[in-house]
N, C-alpha and C. Protein backbone atom coordinates (compact mmCIF):
# COMPACT_ATOMS: atom_id res chain seq x y z
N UNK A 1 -50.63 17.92 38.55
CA UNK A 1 -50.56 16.77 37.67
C UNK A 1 -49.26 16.76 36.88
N UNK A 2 -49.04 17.58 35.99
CA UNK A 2 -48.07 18.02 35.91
C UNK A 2 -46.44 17.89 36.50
N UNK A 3 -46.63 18.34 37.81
CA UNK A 3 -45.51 17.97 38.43
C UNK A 3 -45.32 16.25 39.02
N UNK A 4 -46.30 15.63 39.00
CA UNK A 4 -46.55 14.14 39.32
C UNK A 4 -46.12 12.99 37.63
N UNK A 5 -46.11 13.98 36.65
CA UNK A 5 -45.39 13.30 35.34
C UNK A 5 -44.09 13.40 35.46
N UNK A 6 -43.60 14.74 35.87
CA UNK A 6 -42.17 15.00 36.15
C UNK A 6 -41.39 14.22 36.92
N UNK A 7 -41.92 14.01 38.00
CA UNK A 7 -41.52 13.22 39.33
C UNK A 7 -41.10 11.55 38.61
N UNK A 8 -42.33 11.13 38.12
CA UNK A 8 -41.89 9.93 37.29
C UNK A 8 -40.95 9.79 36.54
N UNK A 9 -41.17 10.82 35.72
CA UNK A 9 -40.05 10.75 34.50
C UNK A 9 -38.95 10.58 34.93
N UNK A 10 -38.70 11.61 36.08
CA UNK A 10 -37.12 11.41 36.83
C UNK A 10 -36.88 10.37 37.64
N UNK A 11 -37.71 9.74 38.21
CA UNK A 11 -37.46 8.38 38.89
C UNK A 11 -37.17 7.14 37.61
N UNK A 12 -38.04 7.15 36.56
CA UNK A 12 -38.32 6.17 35.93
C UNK A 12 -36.68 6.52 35.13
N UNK A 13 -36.88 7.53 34.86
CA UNK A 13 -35.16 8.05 33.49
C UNK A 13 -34.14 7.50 34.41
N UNK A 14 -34.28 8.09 35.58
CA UNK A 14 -32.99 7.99 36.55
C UNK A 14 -32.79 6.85 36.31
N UNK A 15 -33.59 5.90 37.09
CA UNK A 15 -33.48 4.57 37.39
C UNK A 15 -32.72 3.69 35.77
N UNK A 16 -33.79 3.86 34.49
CA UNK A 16 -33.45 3.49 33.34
C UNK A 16 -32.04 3.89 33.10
N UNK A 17 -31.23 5.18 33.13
CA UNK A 17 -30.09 5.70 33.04
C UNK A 17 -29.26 4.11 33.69
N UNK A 18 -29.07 4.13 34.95
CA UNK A 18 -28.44 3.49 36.09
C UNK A 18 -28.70 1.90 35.93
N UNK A 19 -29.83 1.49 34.63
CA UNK A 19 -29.68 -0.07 34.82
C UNK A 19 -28.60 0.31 33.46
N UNK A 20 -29.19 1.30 32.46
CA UNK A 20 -28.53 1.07 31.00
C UNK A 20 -26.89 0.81 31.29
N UNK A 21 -26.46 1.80 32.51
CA UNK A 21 -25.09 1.89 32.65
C UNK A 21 -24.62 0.75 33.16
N UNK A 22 -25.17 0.30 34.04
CA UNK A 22 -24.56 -1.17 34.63
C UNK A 22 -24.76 -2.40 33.70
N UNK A 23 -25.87 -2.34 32.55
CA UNK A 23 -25.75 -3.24 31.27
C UNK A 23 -24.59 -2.90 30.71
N UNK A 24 -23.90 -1.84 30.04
CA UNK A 24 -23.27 -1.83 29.21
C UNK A 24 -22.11 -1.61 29.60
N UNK A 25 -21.75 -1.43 30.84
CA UNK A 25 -20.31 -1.82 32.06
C UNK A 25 -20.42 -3.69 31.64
N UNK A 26 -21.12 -3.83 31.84
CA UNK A 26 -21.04 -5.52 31.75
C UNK A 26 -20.23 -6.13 30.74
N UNK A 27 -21.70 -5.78 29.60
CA UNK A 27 -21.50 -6.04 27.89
C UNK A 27 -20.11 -5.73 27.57
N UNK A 28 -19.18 -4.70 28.02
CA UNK A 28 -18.03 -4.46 27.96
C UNK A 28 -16.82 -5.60 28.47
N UNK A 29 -17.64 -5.93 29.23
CA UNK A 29 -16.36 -6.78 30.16
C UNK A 29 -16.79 -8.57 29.58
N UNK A 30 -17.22 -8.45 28.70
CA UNK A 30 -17.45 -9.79 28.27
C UNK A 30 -17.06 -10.11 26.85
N UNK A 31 -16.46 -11.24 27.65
CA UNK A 31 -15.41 -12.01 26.45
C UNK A 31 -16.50 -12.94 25.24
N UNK A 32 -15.78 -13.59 24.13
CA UNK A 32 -16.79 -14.58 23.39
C UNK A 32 -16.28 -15.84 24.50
N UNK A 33 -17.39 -17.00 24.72
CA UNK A 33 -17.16 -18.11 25.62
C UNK A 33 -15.92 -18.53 25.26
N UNK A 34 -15.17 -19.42 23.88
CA UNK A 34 -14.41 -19.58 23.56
C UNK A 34 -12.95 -18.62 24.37
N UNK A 35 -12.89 -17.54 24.41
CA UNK A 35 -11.50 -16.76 24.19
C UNK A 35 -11.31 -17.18 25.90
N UNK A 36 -9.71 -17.45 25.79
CA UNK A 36 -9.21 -17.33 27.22
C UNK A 36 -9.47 -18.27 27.54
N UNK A 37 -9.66 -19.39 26.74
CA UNK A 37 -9.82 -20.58 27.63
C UNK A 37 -8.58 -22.13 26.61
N UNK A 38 -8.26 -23.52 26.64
CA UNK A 38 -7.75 -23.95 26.49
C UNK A 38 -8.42 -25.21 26.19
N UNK A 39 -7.89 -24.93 24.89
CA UNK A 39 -9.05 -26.26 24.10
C UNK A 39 -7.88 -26.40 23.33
N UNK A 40 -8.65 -28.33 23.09
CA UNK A 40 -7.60 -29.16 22.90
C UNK A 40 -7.28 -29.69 21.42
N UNK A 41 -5.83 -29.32 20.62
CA UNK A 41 -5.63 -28.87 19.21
C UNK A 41 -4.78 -29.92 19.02
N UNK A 42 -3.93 -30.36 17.94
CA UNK A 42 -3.02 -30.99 17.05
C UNK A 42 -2.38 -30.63 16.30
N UNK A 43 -1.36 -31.14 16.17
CA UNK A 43 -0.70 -31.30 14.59
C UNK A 43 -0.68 -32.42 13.74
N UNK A 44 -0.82 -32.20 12.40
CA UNK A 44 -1.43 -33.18 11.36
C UNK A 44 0.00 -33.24 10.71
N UNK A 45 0.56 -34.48 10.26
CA UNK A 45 1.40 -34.23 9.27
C UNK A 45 0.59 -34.61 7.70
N UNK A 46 0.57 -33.95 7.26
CA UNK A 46 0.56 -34.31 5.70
C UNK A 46 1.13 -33.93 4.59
N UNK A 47 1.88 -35.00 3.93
CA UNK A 47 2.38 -34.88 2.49
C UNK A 47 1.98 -34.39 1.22
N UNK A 48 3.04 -33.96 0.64
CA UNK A 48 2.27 -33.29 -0.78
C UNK A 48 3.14 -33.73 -1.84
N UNK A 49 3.01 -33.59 -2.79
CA UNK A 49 4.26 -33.15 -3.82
C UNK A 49 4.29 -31.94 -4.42
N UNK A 50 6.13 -31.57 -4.63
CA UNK A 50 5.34 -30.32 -5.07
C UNK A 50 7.03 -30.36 -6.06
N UNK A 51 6.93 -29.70 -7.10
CA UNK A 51 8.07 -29.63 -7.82
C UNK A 51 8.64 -31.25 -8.53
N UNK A 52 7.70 -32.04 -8.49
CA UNK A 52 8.55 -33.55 -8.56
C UNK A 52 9.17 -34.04 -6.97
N UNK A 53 8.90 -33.14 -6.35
CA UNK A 53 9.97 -33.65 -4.80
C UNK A 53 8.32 -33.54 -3.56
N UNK A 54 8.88 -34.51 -2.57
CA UNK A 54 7.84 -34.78 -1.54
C UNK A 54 8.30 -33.75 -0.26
N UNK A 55 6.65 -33.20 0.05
CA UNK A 55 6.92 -32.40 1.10
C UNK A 55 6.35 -32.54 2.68
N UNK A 56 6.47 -32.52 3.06
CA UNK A 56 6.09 -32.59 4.76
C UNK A 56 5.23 -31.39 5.32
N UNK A 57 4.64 -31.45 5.43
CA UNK A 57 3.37 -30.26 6.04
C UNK A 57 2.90 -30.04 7.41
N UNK A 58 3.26 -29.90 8.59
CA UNK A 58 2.61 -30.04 9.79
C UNK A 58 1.56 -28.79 9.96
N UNK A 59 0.74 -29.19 10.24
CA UNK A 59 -0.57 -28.56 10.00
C UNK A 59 -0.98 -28.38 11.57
N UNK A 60 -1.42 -27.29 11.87
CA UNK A 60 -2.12 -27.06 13.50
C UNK A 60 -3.24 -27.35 13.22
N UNK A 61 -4.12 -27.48 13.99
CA UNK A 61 -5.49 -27.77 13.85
C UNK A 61 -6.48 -27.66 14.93
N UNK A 62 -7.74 -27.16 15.16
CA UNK A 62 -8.56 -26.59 16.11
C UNK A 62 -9.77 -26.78 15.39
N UNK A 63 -10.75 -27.52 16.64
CA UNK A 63 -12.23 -27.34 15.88
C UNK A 63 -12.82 -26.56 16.75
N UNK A 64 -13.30 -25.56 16.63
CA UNK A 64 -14.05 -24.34 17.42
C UNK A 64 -15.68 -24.57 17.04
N UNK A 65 -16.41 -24.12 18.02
CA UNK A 65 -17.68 -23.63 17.75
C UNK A 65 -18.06 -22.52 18.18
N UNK A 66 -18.91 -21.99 17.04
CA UNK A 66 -19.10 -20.25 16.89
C UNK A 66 -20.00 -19.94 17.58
N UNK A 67 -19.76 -19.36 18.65
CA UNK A 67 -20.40 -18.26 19.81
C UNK A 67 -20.32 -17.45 19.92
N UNK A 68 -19.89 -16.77 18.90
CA UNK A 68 -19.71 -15.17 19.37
C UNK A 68 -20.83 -14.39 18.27
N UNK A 69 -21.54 -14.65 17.55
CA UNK A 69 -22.64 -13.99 16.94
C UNK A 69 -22.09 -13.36 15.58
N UNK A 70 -20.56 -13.34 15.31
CA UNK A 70 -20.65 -12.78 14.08
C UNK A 70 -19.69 -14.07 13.21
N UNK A 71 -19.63 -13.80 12.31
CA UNK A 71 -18.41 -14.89 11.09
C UNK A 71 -17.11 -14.91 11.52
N UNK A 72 -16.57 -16.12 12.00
CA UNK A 72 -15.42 -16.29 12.63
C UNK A 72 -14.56 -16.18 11.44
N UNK A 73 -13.06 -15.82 11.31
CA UNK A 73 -12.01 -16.08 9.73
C UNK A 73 -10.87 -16.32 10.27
N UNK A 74 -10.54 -16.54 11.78
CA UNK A 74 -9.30 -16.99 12.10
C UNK A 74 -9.59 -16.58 13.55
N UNK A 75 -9.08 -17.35 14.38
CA UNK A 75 -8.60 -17.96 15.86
C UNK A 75 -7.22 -17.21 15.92
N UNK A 76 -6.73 -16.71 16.90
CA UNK A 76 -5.49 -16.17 17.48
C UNK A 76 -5.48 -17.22 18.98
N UNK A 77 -4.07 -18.14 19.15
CA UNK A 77 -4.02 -19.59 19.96
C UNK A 77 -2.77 -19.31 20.41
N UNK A 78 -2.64 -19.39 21.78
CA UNK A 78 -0.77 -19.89 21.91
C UNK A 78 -1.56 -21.70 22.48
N UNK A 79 0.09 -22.37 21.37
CA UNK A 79 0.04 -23.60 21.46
C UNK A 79 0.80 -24.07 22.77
N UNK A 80 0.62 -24.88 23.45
CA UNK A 80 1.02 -25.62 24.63
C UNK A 80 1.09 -26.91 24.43
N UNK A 81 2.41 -27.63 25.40
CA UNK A 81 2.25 -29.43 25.48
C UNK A 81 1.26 -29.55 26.40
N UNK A 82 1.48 -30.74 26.90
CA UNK A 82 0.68 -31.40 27.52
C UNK A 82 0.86 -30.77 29.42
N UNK A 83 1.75 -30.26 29.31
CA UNK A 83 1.87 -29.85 30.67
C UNK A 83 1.08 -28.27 31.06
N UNK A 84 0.98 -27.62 29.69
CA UNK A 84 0.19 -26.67 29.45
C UNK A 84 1.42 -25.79 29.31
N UNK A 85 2.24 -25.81 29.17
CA UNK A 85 3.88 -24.88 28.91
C UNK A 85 3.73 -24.59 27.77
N UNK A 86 3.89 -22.77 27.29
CA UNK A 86 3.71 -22.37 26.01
C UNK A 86 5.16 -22.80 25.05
N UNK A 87 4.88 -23.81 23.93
CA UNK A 87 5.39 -23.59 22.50
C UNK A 87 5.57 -22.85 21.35
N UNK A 88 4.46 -22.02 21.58
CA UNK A 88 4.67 -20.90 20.46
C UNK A 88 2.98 -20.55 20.24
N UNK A 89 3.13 -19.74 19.32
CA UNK A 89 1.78 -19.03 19.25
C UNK A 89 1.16 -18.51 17.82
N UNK A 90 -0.01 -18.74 17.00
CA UNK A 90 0.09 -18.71 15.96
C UNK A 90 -1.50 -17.81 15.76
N UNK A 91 -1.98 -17.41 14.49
CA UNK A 91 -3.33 -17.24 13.65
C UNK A 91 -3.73 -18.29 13.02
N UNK A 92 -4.60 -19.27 13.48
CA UNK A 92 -5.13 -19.75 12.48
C UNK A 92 -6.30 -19.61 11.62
N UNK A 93 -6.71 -20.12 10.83
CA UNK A 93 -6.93 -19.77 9.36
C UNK A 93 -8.30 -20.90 9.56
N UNK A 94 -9.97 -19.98 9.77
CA UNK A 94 -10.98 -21.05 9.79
C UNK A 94 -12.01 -20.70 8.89
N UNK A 95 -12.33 -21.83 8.62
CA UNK A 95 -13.04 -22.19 7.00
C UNK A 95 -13.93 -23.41 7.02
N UNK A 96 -15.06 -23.18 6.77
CA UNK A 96 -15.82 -24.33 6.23
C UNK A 96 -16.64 -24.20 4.81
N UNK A 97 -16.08 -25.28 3.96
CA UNK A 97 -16.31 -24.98 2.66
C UNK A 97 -15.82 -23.73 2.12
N UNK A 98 -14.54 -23.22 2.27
CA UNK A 98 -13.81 -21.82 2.05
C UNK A 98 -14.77 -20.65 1.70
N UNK A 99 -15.42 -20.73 3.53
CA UNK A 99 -16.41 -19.58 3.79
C UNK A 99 -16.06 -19.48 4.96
N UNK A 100 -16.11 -18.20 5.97
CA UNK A 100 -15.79 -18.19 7.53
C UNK A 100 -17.08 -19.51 8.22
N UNK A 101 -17.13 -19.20 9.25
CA UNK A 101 -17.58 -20.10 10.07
C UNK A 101 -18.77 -19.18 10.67
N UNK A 102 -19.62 -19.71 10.30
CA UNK A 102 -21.31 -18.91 10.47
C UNK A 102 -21.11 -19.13 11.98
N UNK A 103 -22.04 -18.25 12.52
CA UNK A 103 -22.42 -17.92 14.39
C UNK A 103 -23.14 -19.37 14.45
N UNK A 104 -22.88 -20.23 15.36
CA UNK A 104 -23.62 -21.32 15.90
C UNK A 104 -23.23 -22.45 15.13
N UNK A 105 -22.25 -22.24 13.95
CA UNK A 105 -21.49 -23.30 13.92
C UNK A 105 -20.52 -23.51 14.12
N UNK A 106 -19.93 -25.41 13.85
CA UNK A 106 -19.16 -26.16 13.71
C UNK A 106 -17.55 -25.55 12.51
N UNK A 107 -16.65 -25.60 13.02
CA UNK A 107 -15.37 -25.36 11.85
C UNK A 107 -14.38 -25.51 11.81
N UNK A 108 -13.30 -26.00 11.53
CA UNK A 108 -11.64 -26.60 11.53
C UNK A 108 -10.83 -24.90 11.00
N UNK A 109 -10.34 -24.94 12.34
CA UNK A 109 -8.81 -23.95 11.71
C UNK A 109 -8.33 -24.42 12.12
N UNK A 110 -7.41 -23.36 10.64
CA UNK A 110 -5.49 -24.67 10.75
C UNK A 110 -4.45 -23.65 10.22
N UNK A 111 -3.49 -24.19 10.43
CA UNK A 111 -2.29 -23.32 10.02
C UNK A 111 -0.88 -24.11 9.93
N UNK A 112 -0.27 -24.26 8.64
CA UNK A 112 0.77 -25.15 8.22
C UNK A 112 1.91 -24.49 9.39
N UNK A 113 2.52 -24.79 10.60
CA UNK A 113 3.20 -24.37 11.55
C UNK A 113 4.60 -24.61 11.08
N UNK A 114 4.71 -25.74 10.03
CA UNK A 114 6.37 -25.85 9.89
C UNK A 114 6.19 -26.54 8.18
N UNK A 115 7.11 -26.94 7.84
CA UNK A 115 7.06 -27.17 6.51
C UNK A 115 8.46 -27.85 6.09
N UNK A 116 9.01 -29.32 5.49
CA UNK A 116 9.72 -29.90 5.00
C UNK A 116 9.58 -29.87 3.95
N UNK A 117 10.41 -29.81 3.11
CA UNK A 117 10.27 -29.64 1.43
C UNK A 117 11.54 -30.99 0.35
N UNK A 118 11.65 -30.49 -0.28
CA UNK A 118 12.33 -31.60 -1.32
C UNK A 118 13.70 -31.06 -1.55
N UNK A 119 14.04 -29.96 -1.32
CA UNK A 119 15.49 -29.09 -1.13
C UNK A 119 16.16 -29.77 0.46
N UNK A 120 15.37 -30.59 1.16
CA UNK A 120 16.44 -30.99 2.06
C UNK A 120 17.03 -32.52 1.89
N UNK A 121 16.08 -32.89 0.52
CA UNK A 121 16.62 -34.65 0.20
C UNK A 121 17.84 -34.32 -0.90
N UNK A 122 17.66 -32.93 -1.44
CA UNK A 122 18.71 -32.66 -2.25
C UNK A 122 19.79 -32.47 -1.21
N UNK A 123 19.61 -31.82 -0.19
CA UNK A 123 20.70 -31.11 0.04
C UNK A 123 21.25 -32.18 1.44
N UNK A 124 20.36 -33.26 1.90
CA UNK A 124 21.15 -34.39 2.97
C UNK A 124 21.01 -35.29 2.22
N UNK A 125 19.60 -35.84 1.72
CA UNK A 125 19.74 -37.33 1.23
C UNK A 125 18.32 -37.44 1.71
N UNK A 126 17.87 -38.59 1.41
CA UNK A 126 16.76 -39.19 1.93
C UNK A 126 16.38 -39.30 3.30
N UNK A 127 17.99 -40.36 3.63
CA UNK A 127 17.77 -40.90 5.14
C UNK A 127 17.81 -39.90 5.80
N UNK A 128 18.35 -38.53 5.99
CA UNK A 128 18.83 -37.28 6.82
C UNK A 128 16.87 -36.50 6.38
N UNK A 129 16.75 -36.86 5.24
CA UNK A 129 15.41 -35.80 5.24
C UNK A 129 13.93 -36.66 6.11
N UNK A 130 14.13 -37.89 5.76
CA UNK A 130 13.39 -38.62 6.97
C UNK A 130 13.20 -38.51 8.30
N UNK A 131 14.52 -38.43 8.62
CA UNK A 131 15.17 -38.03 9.69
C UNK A 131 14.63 -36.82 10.35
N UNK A 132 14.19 -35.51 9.81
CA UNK A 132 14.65 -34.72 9.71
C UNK A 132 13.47 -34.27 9.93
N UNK A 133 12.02 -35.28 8.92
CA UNK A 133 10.53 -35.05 9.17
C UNK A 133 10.06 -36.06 10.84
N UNK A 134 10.68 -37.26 10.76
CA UNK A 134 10.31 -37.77 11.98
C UNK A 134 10.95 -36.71 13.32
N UNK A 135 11.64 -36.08 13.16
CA UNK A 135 11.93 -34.89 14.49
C UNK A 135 11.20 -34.17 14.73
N UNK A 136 11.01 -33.69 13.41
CA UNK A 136 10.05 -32.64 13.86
C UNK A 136 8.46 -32.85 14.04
N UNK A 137 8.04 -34.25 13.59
CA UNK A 137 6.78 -34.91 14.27
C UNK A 137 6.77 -34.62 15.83
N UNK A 138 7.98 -35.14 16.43
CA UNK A 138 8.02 -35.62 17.81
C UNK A 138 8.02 -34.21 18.02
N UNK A 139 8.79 -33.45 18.11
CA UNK A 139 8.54 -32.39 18.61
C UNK A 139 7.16 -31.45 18.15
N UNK A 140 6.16 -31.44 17.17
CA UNK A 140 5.26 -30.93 16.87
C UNK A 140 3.95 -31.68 17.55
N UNK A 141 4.49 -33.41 18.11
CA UNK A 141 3.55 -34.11 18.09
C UNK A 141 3.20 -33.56 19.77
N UNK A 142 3.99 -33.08 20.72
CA UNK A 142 4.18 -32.65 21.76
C UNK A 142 3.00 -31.20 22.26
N UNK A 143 2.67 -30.89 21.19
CA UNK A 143 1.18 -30.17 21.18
C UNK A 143 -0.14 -30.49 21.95
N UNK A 144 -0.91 -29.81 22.32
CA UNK A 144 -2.07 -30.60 23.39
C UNK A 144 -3.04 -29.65 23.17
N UNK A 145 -2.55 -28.19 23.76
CA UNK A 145 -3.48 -27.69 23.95
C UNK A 145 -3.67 -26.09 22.95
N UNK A 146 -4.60 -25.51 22.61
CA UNK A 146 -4.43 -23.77 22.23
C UNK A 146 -5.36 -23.40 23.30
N UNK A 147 -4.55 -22.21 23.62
CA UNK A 147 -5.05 -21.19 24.28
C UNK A 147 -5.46 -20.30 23.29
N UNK A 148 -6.88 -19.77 23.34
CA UNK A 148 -7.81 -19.28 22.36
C UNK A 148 -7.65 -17.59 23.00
N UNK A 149 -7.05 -16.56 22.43
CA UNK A 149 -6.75 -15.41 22.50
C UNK A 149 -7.68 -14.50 21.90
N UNK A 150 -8.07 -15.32 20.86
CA UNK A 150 -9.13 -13.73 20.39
C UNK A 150 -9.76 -14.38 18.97
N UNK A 151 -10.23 -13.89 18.36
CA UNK A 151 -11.24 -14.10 17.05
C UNK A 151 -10.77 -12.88 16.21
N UNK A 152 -10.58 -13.24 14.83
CA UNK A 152 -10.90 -12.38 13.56
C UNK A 152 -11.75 -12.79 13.18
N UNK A 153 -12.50 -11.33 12.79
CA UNK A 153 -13.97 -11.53 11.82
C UNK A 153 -13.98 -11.00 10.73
C-alpha cells in the first residue's frame, strides 16, 4: 500500500513539476497586450502664458487602456509618422485625476515634446516667433503613431 502512495506521488509530483514549469516558461515570455504594439497618438499644441509672454506647448498624447493588472505612471513610446518611420522616442507621463491609471482602466499620457516660449518674440519678433510655432506644428503634426515599449508602475 505503501509503495502504491509512492508511485502516485511520483507520477502525480512529476507530472505537477512539468506542467508548473511549462506555466511559468510561458508567464515569462508574456508581454502586457499593449507593449510592442502601435497605437495611434498626437500632438496637441497648447498655449500658455507664462512671464507676461505667450508660450507654445506641443504636447504628445496617448490614450491607453490598463491591462496589465498593476497602476500604470508612464508609457515608454517611440513616436512615428504616418509611414510608421521612427521620429523620436519619449516617457510619457499617465494620469487620471493626478493618480496612475488603475488596472482595467481608461487614461491620457502626455509629454510636452517641444516647447516655444516668449524669449523667441524677444529675440526675432512676433512674425519670426509665429513662424517659428507654425513649423514646428507641421513638423510635430507629422506624428501618427507610438510604439508602446514598456510600462512604469
Amino acid at each position: 500500500m505503501n509503495y502504491g502512495l509512492n508511485l502516485f506521488a511520483q507520477i502525480f509530483f512529476g507530472r505537477t513539476q512539468v506542467y508548473f514549469r511549462l506555466l511559468l516558461i510561458s508567464l515569462l515570455g508574456v508581454k502586457p497586450v499593449l507593449a510592442d504594439q502601435d497605437w495611434r497618438c498626437s500632438v496637441d499644441l497648447i498655449f500658455a502664458s507664462e512671464n507676461g509672454g505667450s508660450v507654445a506647448n506641443y504636447v504628445l498624447t496617448l490614450q491607453v487602456k490598463n491591462n496589465t493588472g498593476r497602476d500604470i505612471s508612464g508609457v515608454s513610446v517611440i513616436y512615428k509618422d504616418a509611414a510608421k518611420e521612427v521620429i523620436g522616442n519619449t516617457l510619457l507621463k499617465c494620469v487620471v485625476n493626478e493618480l496612475p491609471v488603475k488596472p482595467g482602466s481608461y487614461g491620457e499620457c502626455t509629454r510636452t515634446i517641444q516647447r516655444v516660449d516668449a524669449s523667441y518674440i524677444n529675440a526675432f519678433g512676433t512674425e519670426k516667433w509665429t513662424e517659428i510655432v507654425n513649423n514646428q506644428l507641421q513638423k510635430l503634426n507629422s506624428i501618427n503613431y507610438c510604439h508602446v515599449l514598456g510600462f512604469s508602475y
